[in-house]
C-alpha atoms as a PDB file:
ATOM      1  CA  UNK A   1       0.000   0.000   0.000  1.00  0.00           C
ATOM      2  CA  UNK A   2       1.475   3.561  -0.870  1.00  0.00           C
ATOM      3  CA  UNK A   3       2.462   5.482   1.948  1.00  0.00           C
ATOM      4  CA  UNK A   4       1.125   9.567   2.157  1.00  0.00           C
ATOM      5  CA  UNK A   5       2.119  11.681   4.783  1.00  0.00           C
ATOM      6  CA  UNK A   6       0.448  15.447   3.593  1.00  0.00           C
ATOM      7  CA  UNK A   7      -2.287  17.057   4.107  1.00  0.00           C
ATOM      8  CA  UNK A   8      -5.236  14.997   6.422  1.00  0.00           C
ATOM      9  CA  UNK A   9      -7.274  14.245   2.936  1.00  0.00           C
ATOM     10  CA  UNK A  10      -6.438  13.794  -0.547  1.00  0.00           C
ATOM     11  CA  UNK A  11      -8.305  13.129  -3.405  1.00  0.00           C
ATOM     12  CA  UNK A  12      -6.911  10.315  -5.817  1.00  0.00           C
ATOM     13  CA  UNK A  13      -6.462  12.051  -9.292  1.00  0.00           C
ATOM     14  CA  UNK A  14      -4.120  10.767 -11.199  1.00  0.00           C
ATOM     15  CA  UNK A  15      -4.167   9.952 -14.579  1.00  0.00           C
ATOM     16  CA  UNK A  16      -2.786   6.517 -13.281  1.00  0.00           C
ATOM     17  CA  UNK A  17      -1.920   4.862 -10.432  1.00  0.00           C
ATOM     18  CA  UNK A  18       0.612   1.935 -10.610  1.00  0.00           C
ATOM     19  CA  UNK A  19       1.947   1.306  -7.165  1.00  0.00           C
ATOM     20  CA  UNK A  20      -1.074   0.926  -4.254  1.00  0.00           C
ATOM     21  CA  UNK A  21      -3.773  -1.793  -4.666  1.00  0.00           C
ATOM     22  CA  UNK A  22      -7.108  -1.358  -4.043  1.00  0.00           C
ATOM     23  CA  UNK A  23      -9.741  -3.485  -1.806  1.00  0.00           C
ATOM     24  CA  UNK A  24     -13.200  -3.418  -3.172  1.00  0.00           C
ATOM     25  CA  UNK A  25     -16.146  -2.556  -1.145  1.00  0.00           C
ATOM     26  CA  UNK A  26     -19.439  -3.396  -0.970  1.00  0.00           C
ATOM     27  CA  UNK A  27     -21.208  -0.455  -3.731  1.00  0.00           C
ATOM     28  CA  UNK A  28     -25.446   0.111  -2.607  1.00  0.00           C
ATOM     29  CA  UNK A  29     -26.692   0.638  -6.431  1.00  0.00           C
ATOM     30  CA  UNK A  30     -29.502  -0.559  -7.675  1.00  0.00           C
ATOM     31  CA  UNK A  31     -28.182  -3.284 -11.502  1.00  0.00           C
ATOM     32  CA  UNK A  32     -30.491  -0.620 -13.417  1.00  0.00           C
ATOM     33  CA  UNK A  33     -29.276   2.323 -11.165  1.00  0.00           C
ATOM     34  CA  UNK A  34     -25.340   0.712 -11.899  1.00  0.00           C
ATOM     35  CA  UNK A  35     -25.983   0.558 -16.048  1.00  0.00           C
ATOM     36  CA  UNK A  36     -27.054   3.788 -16.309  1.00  0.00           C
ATOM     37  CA  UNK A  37     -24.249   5.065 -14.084  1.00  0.00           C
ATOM     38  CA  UNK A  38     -22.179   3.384 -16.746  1.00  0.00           C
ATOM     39  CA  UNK A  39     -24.070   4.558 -20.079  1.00  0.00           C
ATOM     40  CA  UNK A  40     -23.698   8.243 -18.821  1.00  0.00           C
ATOM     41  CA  UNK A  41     -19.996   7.637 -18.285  1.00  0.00           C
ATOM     42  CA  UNK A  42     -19.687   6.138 -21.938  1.00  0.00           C
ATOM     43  CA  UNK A  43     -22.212   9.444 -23.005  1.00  0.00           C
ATOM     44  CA  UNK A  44     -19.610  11.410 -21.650  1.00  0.00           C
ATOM     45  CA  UNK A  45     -16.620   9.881 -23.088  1.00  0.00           C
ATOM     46  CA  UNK A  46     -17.826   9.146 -26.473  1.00  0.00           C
ATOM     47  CA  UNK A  47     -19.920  13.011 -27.235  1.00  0.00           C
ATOM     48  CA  UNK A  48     -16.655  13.340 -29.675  1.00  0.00           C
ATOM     49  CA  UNK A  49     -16.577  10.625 -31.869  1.00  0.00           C
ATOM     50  CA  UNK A  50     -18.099  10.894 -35.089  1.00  0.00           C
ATOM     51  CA  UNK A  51     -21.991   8.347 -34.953  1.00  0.00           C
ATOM     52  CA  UNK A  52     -21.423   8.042 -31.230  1.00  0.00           C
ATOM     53  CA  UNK A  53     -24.575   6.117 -29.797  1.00  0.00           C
ATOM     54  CA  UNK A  54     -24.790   4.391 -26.970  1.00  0.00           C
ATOM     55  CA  UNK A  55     -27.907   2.623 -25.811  1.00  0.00           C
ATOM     56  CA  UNK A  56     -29.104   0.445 -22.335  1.00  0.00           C
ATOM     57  CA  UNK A  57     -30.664  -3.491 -22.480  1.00  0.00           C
ATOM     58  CA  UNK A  58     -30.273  -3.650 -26.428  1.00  0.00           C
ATOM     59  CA  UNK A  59     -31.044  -6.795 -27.921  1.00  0.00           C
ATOM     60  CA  UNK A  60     -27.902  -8.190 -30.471  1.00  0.00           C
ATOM     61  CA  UNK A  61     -28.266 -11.275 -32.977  1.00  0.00           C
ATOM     62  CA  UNK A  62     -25.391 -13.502 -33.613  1.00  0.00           C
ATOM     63  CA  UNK A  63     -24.522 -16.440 -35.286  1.00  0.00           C
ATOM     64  CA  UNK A  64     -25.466 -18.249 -32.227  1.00  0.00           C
ATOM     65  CA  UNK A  65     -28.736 -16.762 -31.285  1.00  0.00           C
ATOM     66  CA  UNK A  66     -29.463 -13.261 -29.162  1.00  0.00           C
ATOM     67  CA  UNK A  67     -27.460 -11.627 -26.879  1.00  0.00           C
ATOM     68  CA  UNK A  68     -29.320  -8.839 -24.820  1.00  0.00           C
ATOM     69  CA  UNK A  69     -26.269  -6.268 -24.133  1.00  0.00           C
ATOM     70  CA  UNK A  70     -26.460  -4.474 -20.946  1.00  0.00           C
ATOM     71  CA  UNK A  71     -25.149  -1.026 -22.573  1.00  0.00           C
ATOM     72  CA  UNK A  72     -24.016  -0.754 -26.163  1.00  0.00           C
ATOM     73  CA  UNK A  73     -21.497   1.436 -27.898  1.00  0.00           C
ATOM     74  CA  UNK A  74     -21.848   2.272 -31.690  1.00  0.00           C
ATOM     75  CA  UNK A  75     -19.501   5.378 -33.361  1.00  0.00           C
ATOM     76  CA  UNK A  76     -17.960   5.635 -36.787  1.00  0.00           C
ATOM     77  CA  UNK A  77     -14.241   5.807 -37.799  1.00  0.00           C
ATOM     78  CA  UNK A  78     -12.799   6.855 -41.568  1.00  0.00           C
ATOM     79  CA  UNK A  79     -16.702   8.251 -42.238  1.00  0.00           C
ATOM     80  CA  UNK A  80     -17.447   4.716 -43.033  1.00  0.00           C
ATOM     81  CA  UNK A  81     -15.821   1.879 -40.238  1.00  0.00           C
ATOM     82  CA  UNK A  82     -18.560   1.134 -37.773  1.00  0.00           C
ATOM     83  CA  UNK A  83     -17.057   0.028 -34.611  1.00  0.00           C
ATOM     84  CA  UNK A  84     -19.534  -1.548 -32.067  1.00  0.00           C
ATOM     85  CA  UNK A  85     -18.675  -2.342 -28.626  1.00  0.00           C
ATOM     86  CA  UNK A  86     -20.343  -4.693 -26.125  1.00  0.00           C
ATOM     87  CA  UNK A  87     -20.487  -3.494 -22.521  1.00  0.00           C
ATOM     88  CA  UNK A  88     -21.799  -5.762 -19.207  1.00  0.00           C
ATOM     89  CA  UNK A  89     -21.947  -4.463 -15.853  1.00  0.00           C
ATOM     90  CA  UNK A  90     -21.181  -7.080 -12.922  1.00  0.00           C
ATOM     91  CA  UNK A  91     -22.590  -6.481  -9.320  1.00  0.00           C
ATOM     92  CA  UNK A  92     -21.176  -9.755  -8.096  1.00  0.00           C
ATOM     93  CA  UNK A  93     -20.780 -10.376  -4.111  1.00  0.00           C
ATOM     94  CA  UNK A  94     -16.998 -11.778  -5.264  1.00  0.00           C
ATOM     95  CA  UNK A  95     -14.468 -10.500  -7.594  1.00  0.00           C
ATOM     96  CA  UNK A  96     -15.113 -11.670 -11.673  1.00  0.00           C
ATOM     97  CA  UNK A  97     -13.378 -14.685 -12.438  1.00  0.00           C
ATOM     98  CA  UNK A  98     -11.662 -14.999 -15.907  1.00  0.00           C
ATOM     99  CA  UNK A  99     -14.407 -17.293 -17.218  1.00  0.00           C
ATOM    100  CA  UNK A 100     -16.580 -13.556 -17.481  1.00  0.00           C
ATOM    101  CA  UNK A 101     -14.430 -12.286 -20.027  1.00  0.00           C
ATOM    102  CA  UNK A 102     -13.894 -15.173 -21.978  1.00  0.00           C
ATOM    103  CA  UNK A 103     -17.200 -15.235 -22.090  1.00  0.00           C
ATOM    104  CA  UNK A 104     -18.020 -11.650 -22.848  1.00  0.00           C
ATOM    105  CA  UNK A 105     -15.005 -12.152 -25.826  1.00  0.00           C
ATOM    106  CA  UNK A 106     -17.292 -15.103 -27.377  1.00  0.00           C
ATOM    107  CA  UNK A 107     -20.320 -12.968 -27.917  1.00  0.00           C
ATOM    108  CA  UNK A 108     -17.816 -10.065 -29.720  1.00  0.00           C
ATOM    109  CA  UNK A 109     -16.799 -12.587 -31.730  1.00  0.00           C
ATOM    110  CA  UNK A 110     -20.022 -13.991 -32.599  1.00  0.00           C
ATOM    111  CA  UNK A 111     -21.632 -10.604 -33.112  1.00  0.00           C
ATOM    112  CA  UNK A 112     -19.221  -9.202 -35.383  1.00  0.00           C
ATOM    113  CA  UNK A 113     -18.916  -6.353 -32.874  1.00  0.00           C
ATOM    114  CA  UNK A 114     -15.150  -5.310 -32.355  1.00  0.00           C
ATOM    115  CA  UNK A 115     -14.569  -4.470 -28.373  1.00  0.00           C
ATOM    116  CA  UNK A 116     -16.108  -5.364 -25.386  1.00  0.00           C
ATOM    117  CA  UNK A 117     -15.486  -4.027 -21.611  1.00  0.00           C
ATOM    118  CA  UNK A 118     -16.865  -5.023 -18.093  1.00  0.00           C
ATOM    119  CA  UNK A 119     -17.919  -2.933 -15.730  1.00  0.00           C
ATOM    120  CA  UNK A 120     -17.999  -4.130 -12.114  1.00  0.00           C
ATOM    121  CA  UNK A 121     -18.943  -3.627  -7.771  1.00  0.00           C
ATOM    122  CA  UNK A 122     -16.760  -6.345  -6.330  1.00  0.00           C
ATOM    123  CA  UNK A 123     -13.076  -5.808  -8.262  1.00  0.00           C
ATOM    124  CA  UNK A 124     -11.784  -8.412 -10.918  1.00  0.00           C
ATOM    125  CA  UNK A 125      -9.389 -11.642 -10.035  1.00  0.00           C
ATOM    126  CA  UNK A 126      -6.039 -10.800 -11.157  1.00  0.00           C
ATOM    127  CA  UNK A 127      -6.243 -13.588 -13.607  1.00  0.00           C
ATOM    128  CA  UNK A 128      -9.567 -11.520 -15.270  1.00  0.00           C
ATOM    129  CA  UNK A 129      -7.630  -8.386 -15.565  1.00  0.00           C
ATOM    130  CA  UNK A 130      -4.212 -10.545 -17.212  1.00  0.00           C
ATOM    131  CA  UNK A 131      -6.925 -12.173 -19.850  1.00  0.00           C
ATOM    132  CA  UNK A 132      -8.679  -9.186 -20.471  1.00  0.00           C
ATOM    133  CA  UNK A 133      -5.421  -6.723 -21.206  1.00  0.00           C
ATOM    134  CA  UNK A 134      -4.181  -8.912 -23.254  1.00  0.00           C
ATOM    135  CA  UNK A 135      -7.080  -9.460 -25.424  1.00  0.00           C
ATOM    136  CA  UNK A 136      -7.991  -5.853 -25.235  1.00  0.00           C
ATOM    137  CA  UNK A 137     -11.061  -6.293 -22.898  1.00  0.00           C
ATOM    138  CA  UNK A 138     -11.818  -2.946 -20.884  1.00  0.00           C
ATOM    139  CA  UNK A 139     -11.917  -3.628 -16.951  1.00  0.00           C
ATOM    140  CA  UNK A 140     -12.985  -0.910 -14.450  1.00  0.00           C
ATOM    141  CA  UNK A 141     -14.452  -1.528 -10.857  1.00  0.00           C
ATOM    142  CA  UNK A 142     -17.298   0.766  -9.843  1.00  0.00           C
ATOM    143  CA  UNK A 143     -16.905   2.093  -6.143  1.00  0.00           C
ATOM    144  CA  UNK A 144     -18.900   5.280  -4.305  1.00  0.00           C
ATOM    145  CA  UNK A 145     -17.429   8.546  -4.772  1.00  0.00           C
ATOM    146  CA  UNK A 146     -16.127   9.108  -1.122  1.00  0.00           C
ATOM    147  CA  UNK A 147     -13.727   5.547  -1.150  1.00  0.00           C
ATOM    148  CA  UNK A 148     -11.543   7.844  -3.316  1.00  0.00           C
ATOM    149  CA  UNK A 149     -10.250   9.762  -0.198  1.00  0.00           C
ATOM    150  CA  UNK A 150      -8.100   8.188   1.991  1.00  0.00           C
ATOM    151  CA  UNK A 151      -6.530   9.475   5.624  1.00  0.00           C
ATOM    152  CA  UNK A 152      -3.051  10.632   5.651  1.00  0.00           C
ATOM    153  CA  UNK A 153      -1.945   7.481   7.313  1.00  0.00           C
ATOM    154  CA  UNK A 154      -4.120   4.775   4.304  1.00  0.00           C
ATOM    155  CA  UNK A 155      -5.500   2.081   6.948  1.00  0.00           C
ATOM    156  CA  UNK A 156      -6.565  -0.780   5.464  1.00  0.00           C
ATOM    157  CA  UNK A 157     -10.090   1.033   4.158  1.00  0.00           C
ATOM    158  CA  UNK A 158     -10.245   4.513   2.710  1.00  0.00           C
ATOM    159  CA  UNK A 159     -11.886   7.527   5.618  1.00  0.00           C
ATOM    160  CA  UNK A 160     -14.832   9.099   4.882  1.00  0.00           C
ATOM    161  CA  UNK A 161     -14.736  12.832   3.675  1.00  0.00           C
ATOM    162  CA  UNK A 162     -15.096  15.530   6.056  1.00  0.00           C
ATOM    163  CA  UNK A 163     -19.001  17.281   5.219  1.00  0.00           C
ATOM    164  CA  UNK A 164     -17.256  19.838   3.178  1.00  0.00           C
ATOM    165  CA  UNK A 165     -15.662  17.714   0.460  1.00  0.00           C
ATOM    166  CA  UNK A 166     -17.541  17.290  -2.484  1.00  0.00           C
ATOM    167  CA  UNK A 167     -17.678  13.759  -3.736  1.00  0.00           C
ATOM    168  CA  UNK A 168     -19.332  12.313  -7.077  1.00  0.00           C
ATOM    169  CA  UNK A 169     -21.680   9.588  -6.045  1.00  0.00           C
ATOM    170  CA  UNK A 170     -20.155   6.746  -7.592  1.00  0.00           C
ATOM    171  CA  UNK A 171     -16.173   6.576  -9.373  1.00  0.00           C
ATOM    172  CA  UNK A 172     -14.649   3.912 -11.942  1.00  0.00           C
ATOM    173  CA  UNK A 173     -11.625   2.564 -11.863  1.00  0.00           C
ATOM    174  CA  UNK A 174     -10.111   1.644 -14.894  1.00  0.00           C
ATOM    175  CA  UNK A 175      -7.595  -1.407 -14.118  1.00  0.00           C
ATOM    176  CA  UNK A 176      -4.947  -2.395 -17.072  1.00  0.00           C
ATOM    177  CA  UNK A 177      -2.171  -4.436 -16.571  1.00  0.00           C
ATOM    178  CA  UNK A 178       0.573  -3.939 -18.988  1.00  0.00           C
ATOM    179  CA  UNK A 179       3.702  -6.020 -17.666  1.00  0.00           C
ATOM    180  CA  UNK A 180       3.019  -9.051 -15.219  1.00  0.00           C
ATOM    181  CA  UNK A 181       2.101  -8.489 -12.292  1.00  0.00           C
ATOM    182  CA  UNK A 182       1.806  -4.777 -12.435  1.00  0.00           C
ATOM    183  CA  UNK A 183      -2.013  -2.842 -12.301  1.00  0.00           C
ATOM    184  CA  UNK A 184      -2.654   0.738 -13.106  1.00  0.00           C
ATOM    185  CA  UNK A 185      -5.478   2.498 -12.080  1.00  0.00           C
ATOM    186  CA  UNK A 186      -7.137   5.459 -14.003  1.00  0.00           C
ATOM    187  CA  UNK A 187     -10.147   7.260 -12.227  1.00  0.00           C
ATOM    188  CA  UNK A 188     -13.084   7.604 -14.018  1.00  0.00           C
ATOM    189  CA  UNK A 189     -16.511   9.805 -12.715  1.00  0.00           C
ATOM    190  CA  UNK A 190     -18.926  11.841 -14.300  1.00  0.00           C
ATOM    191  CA  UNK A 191     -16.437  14.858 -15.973  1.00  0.00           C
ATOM    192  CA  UNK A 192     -13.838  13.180 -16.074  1.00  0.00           C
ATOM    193  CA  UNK A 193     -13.740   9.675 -18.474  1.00  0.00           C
ATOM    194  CA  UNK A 194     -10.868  10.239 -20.306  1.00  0.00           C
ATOM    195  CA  UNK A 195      -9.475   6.953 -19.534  1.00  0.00           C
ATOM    196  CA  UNK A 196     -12.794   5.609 -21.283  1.00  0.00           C
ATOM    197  CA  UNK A 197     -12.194   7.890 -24.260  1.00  0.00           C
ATOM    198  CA  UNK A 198      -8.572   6.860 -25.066  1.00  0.00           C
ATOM    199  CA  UNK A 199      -9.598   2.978 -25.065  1.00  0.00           C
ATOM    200  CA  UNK A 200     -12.285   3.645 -27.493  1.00  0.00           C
ATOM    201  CA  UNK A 201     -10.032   5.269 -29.621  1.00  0.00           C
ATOM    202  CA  UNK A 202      -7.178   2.574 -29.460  1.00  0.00           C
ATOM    203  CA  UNK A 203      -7.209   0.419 -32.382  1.00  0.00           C
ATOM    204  CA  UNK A 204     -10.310   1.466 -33.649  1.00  0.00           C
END
């Protein structure tokens, strides 16, 4: 666990975070409060892109049968490309096992869409988050707002915030894991999904 010693709160900004791990709590949403959370997040990260749609409980056909997507992600590239990307939100009691993903890559691949991400309350096994980076699967776990401020001395749980610290109701955290054994973090909230923007954009 990083160590802090300034200031008797902080706020966890950064862009990324690569050396402190982070223990999943409990989140008190609602699975249709928890998809729209995540559809206005995507809203907010995709306004930019040229076709950007994005749409909650859509029903997908695939060579298999029908898939009914949680939230799905539509938006142009080259004025022509259509990229389509399949989103599920988790609100497990225990952290997503790999088998999630693999599953979540089968339906990409037997949709024709072209990315997928997972959204959820209760963290990811590290052996999730290895499978998903490398196959370029999105994972970010959904907390409240206030479990991104900590006490100077980081117990084992983040502090709540004093009554005069605004807090967004409920953060992402956007998990990759580019060498083995190493996790970055990358906030996202409402205002600020630029993590979520940069992935769409990645091989796209």
């Amino acid at each position: 666990m990083a160590k802090w010693s300034w200031g008797h709160y902080i706020n966890i900004m950064h862009e990324s975070i690569s050396t402190m791990s982070r223990e999943f709590q409990d989140v008190d949403i609602s699975p249709e409060q928890f998809e729209l959370q995540v559809r206005e997040w995507l809203q907010n990260a995709g306004n930019n892109l040229a076709g950007f749609s994005v749409t909650h409980l859509e029903r997908l056909k695939g060579d298999s049968g029908e898939y009914e997507i949680d939230v799905h992600v539509e938006f142009s590239v080259f004025e022509q490309a259509i990229v389509k990307v399949l989103i599920e939100c988790k609100k497990y009691k225990s952290p997503v096992k790999r088998d999630v993903i693999m599953v979540l890559e089968s339906k990409i691949r037997d949709s024709n869409a072209h990315k997928g991400m997972v959204f959820s309350t209760s963290g990811f096994q590290s052996g999730a988050i290895e499978y998903a980076s490398r196959r370029g699967i999105a994972t970010i776990g959904v907390q409240h707002g206030h479990t991104n401020y900590f006490t100077k001395s980081l117990g084992a749980l983040p502090a709540s915030p004093p009554p005069w610290v605004e807090t967004s109701d409920y953060i992402g955290w956007f998990i990759r894991q580019n060498e083995p054994g190493v996790q970055n973090f990358s906030l996202v909230e409402t205002g600020r999904t630029e993590a979520i923007h940069e992935w769409l954009n990645e091989n796209a």
